[in-house]
C-alpha atoms as a PDB file:
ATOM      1  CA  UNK A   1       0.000   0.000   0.000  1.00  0.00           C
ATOM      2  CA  UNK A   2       1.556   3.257  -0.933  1.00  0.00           C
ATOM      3  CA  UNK A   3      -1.536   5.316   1.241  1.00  0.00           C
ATOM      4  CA  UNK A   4      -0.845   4.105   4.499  1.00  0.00           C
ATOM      5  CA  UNK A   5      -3.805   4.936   6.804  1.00  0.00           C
ATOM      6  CA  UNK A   6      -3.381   7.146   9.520  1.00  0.00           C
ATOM      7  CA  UNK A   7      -4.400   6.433  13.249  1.00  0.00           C
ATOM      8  CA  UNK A   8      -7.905   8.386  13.070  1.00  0.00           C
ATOM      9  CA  UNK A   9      -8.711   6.343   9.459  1.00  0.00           C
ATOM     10  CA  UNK A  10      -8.636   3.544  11.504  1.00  0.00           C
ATOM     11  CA  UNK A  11     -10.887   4.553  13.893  1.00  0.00           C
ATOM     12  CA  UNK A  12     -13.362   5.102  11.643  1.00  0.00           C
ATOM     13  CA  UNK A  13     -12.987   1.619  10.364  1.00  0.00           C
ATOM     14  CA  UNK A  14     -12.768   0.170  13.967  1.00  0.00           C
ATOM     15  CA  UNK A  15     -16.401   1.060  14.673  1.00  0.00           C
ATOM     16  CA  UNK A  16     -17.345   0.225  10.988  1.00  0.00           C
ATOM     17  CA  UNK A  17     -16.264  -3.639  11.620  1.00  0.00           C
ATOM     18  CA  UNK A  18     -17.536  -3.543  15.427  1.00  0.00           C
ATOM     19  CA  UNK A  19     -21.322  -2.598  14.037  1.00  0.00           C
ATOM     20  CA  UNK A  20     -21.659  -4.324  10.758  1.00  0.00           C
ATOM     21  CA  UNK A  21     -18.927  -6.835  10.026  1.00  0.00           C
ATOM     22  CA  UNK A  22     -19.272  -9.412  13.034  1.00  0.00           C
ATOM     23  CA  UNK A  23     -19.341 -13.263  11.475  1.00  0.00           C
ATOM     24  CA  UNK A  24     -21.932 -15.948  11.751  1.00  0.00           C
ATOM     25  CA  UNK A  25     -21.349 -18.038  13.781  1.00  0.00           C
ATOM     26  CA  UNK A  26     -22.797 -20.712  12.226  1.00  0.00           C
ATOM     27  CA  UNK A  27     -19.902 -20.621   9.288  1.00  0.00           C
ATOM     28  CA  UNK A  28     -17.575 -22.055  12.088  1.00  0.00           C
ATOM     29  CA  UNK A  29     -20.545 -24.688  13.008  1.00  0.00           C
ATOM     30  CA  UNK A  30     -20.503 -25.408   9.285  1.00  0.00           C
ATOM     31  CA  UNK A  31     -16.840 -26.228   9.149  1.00  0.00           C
ATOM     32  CA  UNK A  32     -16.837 -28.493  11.961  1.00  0.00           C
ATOM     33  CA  UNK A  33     -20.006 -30.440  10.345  1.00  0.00           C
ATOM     34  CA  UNK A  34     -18.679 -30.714   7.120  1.00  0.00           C
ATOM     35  CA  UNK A  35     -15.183 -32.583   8.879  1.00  0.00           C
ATOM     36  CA  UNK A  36     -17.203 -34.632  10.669  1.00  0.00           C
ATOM     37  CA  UNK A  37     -19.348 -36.059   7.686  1.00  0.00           C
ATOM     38  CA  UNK A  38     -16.373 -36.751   5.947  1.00  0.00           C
ATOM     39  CA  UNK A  39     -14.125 -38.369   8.623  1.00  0.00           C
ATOM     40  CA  UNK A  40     -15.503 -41.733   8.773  1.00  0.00           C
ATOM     41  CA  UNK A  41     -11.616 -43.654   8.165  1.00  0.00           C
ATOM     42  CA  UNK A  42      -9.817 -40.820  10.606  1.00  0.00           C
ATOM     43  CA  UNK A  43      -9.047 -41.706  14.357  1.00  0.00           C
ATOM     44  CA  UNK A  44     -10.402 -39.454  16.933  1.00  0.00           C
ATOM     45  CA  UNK A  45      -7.376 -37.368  16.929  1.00  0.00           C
ATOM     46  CA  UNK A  46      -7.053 -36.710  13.132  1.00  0.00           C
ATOM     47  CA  UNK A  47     -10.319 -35.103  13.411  1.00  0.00           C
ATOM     48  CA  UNK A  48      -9.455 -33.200  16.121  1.00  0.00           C
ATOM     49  CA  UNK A  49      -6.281 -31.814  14.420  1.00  0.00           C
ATOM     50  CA  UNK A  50      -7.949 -31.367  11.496  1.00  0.00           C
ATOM     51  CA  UNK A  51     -10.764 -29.500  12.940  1.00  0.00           C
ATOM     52  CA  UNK A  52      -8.382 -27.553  14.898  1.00  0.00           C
ATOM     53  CA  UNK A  53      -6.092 -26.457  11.734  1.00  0.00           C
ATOM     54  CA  UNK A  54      -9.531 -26.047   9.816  1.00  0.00           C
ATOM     55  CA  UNK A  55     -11.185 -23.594  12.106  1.00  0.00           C
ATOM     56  CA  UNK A  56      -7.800 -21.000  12.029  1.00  0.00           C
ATOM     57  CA  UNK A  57      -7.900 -21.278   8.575  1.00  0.00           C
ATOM     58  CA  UNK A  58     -11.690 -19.995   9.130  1.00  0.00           C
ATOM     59  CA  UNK A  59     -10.764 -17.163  11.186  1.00  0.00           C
ATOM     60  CA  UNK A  60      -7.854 -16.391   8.306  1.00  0.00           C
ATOM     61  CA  UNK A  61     -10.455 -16.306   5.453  1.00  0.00           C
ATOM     62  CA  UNK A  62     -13.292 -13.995   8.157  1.00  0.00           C
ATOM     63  CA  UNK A  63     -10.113 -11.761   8.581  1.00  0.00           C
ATOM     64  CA  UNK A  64      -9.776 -11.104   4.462  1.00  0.00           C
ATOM     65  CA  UNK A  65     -13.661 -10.678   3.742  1.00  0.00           C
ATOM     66  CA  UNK A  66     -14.185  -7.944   6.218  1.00  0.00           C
ATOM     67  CA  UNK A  67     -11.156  -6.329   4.731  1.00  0.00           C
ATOM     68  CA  UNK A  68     -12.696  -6.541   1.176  1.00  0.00           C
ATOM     69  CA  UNK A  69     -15.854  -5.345   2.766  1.00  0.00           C
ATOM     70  CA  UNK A  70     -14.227  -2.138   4.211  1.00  0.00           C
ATOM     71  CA  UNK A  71     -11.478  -2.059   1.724  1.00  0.00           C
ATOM     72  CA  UNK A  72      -8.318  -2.215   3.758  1.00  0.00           C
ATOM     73  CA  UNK A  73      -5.167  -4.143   3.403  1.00  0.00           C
ATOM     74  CA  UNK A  74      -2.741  -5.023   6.083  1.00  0.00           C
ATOM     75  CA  UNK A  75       0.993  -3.628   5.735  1.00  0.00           C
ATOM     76  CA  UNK A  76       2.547  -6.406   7.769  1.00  0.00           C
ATOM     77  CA  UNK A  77       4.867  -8.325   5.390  1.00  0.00           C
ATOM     78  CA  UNK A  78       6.692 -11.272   5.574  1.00  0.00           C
ATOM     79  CA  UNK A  79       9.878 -10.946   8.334  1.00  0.00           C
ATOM     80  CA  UNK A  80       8.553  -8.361   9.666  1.00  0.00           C
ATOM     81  CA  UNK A  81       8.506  -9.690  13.984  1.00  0.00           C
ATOM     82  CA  UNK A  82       7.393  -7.038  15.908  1.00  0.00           C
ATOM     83  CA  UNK A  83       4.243  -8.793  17.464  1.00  0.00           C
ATOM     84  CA  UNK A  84       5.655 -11.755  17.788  1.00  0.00           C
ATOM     85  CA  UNK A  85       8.200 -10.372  20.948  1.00  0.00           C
ATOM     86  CA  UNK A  86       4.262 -10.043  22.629  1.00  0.00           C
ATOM     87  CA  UNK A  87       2.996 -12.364  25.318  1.00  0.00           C
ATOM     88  CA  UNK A  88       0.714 -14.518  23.581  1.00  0.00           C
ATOM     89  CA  UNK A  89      -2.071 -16.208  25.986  1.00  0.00           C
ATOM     90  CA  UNK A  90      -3.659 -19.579  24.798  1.00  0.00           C
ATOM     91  CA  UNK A  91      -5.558 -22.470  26.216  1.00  0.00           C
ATOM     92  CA  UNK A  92      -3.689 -25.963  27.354  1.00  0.00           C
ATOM     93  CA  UNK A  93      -5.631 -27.654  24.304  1.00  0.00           C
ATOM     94  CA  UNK A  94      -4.151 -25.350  22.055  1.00  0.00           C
ATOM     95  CA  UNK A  95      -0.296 -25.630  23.234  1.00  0.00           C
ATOM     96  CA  UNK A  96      -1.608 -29.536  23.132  1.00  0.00           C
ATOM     97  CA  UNK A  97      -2.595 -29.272  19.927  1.00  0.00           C
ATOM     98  CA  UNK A  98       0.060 -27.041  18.256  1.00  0.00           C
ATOM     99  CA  UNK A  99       2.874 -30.002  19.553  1.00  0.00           C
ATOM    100  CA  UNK A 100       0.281 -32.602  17.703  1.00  0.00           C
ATOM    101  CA  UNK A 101       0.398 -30.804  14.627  1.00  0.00           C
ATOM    102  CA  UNK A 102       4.504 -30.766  15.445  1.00  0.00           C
ATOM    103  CA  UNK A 103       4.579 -34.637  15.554  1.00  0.00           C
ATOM    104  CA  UNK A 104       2.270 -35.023  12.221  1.00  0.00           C
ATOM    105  CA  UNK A 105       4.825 -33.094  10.374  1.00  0.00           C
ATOM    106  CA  UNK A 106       7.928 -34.830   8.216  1.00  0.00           C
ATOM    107  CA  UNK A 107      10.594 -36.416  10.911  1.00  0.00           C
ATOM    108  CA  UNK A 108      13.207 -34.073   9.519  1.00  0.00           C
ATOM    109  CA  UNK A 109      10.948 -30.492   9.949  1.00  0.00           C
ATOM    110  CA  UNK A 110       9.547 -31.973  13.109  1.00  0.00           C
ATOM    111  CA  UNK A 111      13.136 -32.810  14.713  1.00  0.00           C
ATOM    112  CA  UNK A 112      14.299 -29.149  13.563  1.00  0.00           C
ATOM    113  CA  UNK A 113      11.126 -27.415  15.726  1.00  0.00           C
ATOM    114  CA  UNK A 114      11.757 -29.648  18.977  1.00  0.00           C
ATOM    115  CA  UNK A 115      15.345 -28.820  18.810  1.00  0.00           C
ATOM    116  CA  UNK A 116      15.057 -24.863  17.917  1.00  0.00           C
ATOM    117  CA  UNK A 117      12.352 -25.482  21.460  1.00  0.00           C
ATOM    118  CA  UNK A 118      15.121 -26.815  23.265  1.00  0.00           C
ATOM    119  CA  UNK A 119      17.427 -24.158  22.399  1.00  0.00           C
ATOM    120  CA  UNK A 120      14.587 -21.744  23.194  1.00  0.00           C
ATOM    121  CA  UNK A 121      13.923 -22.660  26.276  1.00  0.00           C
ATOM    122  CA  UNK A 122      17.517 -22.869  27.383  1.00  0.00           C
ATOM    123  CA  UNK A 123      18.749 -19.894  25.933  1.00  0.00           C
ATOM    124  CA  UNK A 124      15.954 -18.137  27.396  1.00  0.00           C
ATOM    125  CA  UNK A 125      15.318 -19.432  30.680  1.00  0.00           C
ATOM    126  CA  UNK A 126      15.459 -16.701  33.081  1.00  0.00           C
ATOM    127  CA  UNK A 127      13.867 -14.155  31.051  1.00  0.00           C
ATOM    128  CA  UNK A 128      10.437 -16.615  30.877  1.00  0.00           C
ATOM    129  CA  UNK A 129      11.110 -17.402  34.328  1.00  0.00           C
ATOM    130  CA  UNK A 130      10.507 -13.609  35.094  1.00  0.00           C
ATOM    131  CA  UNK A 131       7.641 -12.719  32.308  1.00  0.00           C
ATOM    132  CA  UNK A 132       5.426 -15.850  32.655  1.00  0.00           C
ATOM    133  CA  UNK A 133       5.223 -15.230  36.384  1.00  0.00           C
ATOM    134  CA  UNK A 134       3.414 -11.456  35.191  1.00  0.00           C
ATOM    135  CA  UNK A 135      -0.014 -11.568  36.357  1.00  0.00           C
ATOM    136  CA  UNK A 136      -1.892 -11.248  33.563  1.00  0.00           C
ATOM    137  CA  UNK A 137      -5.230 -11.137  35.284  1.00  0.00           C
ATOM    138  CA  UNK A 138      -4.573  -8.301  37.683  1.00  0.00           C
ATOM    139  CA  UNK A 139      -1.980  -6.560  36.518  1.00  0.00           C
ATOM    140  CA  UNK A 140      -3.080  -3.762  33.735  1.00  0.00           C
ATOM    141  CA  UNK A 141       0.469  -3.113  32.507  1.00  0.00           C
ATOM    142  CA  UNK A 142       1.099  -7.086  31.817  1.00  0.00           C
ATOM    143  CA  UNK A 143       1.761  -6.097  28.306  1.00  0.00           C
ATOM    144  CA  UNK A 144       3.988  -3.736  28.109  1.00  0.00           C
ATOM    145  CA  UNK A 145       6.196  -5.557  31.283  1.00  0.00           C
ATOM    146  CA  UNK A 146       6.302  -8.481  29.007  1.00  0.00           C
ATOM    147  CA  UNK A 147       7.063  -6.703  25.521  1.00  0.00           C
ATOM    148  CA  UNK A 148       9.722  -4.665  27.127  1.00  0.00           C
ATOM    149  CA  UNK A 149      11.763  -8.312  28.039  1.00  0.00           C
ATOM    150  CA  UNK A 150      11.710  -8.677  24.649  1.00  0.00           C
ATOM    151  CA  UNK A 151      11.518 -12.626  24.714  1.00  0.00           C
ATOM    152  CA  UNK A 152      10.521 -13.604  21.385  1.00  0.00           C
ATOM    153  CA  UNK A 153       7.734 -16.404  20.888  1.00  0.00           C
ATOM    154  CA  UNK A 154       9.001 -19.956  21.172  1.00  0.00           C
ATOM    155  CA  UNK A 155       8.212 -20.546  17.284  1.00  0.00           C
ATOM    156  CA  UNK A 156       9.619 -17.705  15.932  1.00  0.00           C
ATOM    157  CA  UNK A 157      12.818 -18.165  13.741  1.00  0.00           C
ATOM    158  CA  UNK A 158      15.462 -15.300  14.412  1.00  0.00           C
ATOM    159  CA  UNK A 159      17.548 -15.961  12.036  1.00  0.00           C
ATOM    160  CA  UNK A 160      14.361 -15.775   9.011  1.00  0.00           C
ATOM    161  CA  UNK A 161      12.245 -13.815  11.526  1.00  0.00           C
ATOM    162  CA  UNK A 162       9.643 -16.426  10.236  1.00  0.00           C
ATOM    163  CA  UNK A 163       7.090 -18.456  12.118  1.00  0.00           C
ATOM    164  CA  UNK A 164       7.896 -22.382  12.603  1.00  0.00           C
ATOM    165  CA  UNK A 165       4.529 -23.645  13.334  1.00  0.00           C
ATOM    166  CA  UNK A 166       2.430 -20.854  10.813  1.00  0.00           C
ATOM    167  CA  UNK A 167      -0.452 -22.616   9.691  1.00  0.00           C
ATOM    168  CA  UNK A 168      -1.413 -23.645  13.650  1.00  0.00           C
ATOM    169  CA  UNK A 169      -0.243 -20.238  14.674  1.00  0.00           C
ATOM    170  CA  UNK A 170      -2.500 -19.052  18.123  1.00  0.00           C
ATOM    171  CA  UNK A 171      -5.490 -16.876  17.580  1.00  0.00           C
ATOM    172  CA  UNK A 172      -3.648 -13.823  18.879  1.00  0.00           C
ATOM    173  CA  UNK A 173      -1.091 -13.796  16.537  1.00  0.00           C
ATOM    174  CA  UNK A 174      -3.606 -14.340  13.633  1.00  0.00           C
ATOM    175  CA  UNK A 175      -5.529 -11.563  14.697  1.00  0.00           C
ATOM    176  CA  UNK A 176      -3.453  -8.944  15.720  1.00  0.00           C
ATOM    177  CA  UNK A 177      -2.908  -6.742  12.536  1.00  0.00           C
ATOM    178  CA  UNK A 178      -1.580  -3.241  11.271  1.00  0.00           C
ATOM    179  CA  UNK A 179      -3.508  -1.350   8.615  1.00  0.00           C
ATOM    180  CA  UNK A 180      -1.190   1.962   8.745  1.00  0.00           C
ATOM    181  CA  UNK A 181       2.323   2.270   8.514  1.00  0.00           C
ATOM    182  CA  UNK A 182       4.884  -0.194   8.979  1.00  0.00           C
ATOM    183  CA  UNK A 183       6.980   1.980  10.758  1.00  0.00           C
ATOM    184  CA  UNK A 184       4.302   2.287  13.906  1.00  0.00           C
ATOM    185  CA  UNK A 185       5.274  -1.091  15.179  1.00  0.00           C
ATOM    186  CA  UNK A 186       9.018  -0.220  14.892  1.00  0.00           C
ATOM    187  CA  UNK A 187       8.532   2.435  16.834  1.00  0.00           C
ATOM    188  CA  UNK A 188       6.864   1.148  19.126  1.00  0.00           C
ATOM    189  CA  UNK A 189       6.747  -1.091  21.759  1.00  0.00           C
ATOM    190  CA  UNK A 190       2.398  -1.049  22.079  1.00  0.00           C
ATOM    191  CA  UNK A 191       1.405   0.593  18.814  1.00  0.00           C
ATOM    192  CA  UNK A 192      -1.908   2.536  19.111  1.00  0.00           C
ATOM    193  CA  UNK A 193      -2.902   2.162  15.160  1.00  0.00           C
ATOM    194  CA  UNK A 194      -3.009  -1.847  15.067  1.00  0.00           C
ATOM    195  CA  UNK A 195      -6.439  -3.529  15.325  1.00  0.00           C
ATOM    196  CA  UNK A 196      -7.285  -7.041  16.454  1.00  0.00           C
ATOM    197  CA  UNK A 197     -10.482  -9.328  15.495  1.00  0.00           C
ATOM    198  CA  UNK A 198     -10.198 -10.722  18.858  1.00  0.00           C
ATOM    199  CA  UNK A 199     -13.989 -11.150  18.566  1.00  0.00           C
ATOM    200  CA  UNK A 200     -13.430 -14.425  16.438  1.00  0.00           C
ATOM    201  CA  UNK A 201     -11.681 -16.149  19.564  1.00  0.00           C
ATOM    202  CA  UNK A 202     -15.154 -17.097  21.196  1.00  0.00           C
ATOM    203  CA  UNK A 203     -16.785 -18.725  17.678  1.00  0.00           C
ATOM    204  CA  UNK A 204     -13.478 -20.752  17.022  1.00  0.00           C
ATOM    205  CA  UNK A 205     -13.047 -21.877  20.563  1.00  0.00           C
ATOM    206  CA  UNK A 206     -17.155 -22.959  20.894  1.00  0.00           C
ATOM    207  CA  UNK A 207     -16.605 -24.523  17.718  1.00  0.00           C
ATOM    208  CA  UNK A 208     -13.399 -26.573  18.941  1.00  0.00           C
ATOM    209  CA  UNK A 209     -15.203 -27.465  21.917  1.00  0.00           C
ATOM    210  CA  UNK A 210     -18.334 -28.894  20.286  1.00  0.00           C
ATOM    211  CA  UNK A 211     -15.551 -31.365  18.563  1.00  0.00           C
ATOM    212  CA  UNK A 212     -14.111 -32.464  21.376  1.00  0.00           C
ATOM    213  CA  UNK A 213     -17.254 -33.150  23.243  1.00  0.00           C
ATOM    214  CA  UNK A 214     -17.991 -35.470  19.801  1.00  0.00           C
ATOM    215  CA  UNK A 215     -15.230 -37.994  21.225  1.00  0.00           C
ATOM    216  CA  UNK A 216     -14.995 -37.618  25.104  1.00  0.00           C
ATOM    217  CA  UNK A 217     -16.670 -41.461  25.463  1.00  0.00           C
ATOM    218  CA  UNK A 218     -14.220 -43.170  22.718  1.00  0.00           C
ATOM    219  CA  UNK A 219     -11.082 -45.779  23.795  1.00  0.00           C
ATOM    220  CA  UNK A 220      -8.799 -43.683  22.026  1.00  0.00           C
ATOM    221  CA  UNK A 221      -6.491 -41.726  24.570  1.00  0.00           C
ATOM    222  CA  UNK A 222      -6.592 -38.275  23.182  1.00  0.00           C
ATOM    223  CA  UNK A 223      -4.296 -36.633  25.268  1.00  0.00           C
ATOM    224  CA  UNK A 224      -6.289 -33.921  26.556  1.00  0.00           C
ATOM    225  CA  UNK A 225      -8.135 -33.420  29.550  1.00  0.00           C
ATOM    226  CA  UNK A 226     -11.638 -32.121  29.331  1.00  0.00           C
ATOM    227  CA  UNK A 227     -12.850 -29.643  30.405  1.00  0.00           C
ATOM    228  CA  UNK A 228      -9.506 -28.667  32.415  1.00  0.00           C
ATOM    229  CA  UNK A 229      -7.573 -28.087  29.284  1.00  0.00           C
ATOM    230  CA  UNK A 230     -10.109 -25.752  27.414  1.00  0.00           C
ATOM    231  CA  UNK A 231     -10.883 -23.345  30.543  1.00  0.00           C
ATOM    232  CA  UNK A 232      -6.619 -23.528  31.844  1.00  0.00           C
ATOM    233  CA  UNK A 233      -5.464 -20.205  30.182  1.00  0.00           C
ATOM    234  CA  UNK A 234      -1.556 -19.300  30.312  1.00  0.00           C
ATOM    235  CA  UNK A 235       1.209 -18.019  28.549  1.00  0.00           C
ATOM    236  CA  UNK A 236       2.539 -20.477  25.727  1.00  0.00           C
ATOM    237  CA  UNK A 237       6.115 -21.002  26.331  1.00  0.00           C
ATOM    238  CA  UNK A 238       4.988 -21.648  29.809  1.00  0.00           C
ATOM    239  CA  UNK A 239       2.218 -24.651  28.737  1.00  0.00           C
ATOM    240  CA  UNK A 240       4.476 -25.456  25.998  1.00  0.00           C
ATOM    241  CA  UNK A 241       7.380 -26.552  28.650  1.00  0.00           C
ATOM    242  CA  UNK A 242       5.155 -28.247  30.532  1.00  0.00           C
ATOM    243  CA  UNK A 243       3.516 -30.798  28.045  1.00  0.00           C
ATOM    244  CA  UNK A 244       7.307 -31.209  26.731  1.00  0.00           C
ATOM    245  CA  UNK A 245       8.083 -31.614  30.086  1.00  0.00           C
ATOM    246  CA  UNK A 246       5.266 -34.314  30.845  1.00  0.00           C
ATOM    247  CA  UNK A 247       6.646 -36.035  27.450  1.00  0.00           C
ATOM    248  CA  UNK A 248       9.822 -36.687  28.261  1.00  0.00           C
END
């Protein structure tokens, strides 16, 4: 985009998307239908994966039709890693289900993640050990305390400044967007002009849910805990420790 939008554009477009442009809910009941009627040779966890995987892709494809509708376009590019130095909150199924997808990948890719993880969490150590102890309930500055560490997310390749794990990227990191200039989220930390479709958070996550509840009675050991691990909320690289931690 050579017209970058300014700060008050975006305002304007804020409320425009909060009144007119929230999605039906049903499209993310229609998704998980449509795996389910067409899952009949899949264990209980391929559908769940697959479900999982399908429903970001949902929330990718809401994203781009309410930009059509309002005629925007997002000036975050490729290696550009600002956002991804924020704390990023997800559920215990999700950090589950991220290290699933890990394991269904080709043994070479999926040996490269859990080692660049290992490295991560070593190289790292007492930084997390400081930001994942933030409260991020009570405290109102959790953000910024966090940013300001500048630990980068556990997936995030320095060396590309590239995600490892994009296609099961978390919700926030899918959501969180910039519609003005580039050079906002360089400079800085908590830039005012980005916009997030947070909103889509609750229909994915019902959706997710309503699969999981589809298998809670079968033999198959799924892994997860219901409802524990769809209500347990932390940062990732802490739950992502843990379940490696439980693996090993």
């Amino acid at each position: 985009m050579d017209n970058h939008l300014t700060y008050e554009d975006m305002l304007k477009i804020c409320e425009t998307i909060n009144i007119h442009y929230i999605p039906d809910e049903q499209l993310f009941y229609d998704t998980i239908d449509h795996i389910l009627e067409n899952s009949e040779n899949e264990s209980a966890s391929e559908i769940i994966l697959e479900t999982f995987t399908a429903l970001l892709k949902l929330i990718d494809s809401q994203i781009k039709e309410i930009e059509t509708k309002v005629n925007i376009q997002p000036s975050c590019f490729k290696g550009c890693a600002y956002c991804c130095y924020f704390p990023i909150i997800t559920t215990r199924l999700e950090a589950k289900l991220i290290l699933q997808y890990i394991q269904s990948l080709p043994e070479e890719q999926k040996q490269d993640i859990f080692e660049h993880l290992l490295n991560y969490f070593e190289s790292n150590k007492e930084q997390l050990e400081k930001v994942c102890t933030i409260d991020f309930h009570e405290d109102p500055q959790f953000k910024f305390k966090y940013i300001s560490e500048q630990v980068s997310c556990p997936f995030l390749d320095r060396s590309s400044n590239t995600c490892k794990v994009y296609e099961v990227r978390p919700t926030p990191c899918r959501t969180y967007l910039n519609y003005c200039h580039p050079n906002v989220c360089a400079q800085s930390l908590m830039p005012r002009e980005t916009f997030s479709y947070e909103f889509l958070h609750e229909f994915y996550m019902t959706a997710l849910n309503e699969v999981l509840q589809e298998f809670l009675y079968e033999d198959e050991d799924l892994g997860i805990t219901f409802p524990d691990d769809v209500f347990h909320i932390d940062y990732l690289p802490k739950l992502l420790k843990e379940e490696l931690c439980n693996k090993s």
